[in-house]
Protein backbone atom coordinates (compact mmCIF):
# COMPACT_ATOMS: atom_id res chain seq x y z
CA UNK A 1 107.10 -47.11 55.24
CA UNK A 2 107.57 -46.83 51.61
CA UNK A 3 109.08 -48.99 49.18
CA UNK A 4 112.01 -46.14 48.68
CA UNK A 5 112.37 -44.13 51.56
CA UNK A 6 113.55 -40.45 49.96
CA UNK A 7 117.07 -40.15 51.24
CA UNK A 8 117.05 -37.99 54.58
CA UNK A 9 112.84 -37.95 55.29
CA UNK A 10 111.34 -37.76 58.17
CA UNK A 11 110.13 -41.00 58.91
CA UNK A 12 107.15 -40.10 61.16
CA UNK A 13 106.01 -37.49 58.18
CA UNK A 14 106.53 -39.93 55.83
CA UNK A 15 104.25 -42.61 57.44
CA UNK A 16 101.81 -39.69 57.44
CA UNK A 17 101.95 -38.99 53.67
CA UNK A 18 101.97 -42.78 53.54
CA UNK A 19 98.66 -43.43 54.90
CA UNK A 20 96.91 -40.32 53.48
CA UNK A 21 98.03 -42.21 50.07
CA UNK A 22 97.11 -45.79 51.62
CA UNK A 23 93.39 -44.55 52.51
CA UNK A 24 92.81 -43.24 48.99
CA UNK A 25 93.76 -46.29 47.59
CA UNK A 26 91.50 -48.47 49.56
CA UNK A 27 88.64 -46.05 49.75
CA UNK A 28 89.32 -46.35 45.55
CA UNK A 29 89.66 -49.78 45.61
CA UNK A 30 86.65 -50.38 47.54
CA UNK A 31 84.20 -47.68 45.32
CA UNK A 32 83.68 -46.07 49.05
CA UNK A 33 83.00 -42.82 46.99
CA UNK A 34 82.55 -40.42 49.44
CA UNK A 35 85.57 -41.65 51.55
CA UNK A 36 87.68 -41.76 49.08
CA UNK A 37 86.77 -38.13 47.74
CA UNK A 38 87.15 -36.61 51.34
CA UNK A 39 91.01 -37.45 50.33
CA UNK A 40 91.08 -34.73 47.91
CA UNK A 41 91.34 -30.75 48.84
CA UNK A 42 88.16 -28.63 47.30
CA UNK A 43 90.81 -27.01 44.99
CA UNK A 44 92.54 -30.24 44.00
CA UNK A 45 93.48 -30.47 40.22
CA UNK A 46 93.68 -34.07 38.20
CA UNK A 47 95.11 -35.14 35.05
CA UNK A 48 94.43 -38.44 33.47
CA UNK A 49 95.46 -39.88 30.27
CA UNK A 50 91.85 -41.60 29.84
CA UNK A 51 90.53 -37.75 29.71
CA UNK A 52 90.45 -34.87 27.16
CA UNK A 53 91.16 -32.26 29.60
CA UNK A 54 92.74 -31.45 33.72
CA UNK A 55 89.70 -31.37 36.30
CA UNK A 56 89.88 -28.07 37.81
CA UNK A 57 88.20 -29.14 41.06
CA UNK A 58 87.07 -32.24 43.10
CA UNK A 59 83.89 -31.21 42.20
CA UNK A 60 84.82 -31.47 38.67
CA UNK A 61 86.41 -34.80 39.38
CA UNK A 62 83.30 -36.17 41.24
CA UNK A 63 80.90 -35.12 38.64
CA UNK A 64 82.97 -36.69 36.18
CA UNK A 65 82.41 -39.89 38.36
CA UNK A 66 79.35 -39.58 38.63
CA UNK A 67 78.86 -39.89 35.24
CA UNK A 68 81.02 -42.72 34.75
CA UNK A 69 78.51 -44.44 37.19
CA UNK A 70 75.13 -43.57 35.26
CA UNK A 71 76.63 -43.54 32.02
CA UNK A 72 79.67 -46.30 31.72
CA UNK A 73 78.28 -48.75 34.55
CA UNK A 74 81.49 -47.48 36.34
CA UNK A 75 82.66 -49.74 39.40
CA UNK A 76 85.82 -49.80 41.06
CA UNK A 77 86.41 -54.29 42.54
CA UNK A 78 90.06 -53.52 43.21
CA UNK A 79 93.51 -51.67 43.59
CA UNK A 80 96.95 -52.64 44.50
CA UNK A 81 99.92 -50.08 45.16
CA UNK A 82 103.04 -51.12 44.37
CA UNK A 83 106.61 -49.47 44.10
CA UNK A 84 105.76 -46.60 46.07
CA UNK A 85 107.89 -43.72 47.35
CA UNK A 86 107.76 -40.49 49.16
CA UNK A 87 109.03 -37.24 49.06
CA UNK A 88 108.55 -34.71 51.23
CA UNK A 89 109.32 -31.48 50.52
CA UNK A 90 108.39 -29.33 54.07
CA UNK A 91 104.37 -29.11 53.94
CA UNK A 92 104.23 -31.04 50.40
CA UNK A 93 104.96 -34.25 49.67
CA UNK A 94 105.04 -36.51 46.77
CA UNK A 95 103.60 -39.89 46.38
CA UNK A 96 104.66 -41.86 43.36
CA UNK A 97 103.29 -45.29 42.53
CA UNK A 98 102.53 -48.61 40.43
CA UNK A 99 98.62 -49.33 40.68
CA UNK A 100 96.97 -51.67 39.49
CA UNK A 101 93.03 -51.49 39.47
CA UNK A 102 89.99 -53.62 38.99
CA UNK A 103 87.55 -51.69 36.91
CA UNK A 104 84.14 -52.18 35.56
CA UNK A 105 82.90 -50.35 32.76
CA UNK A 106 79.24 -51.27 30.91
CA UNK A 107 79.15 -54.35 32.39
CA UNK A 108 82.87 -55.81 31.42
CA UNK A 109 85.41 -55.98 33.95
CA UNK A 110 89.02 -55.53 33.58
CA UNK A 111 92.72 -54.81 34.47
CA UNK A 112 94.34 -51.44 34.18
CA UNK A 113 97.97 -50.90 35.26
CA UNK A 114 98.84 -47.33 35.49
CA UNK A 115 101.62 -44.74 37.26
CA UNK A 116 100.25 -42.77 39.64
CA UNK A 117 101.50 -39.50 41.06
CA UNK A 118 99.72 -38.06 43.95
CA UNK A 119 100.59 -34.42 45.67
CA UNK A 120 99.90 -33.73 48.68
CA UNK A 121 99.76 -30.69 51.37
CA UNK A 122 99.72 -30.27 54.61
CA UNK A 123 96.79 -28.08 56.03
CA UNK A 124 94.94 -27.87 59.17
CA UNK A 125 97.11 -30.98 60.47
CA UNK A 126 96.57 -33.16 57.92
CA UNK A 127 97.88 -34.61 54.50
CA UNK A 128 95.04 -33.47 51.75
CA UNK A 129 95.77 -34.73 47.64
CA UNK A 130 96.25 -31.47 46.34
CA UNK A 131 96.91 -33.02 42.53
CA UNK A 132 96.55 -36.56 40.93
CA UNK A 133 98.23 -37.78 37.74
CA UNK A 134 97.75 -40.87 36.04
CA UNK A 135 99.48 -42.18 33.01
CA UNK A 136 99.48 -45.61 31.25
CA UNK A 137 101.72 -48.00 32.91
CA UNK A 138 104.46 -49.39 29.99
């Protein structure tokens, strides 16, 4: 279960939510790119405090990887979750969390602690990240 079970959830929903959160961080934390994208609903939006803009899309989101790869030498060697809860609010739930990721960019590697807030939505039996939001952690 979570860290900080929401008072009064369901715990077989949560553990649901749960795992949809715990596959996207080790499909992240292990670059599988495709895996980890499949997390995402087509009409998912993101927000992230490294970027000028929201992504309107996964597709947005992916091409923006992409070119993190070929441009940035962009490489994910880690992520931990820590201090993670659920909500669930009937088919949308919220996943709230410390991370802290392994990143390489051009070549360096590094640390990055950030809060992350994941969305999520039930459809067609399963939990799909319908919005992402990272901000600095501190």
């Amino acid at each position: 279960m979570s860290d900080s079970p929401a008072p009064g959830a369901d715990p077989q929903t949560e553990a649901a939510v749960l795992a949809a959160a715990d596959a996207i961080v080790d499909d992240f934390g292990h670059h599988r790119t495709a895996a980890y994208f499949a997390g995402f609903a087509d009409d998912a939006t993101f927000v992230f405090h490294t970027h000028d803009r929201r992504l309107e899309s996964r597709a947005d989101y992916e091409a923006l990887w992409a070119q993190w790869e070929r441009v940035d030498g962009f490489r994910v060697h880690g992520c931990r979750s820590s201090d993670r809860r659920v909500q669930v609010l009937g088919d949308v739930a919220i996943f709230t969390h410390a991370v802290h990721s392994t990143i390489e960019l051009g070549g360096e590697v590094s640390q990055v602690d950030e809060r992350e807030t994941i969305v999520f939505q039930q459809r067609d039996g399963r939990w799909l990240a319908v919005h992402e939001h990272l901000s600095p952690a501190g």
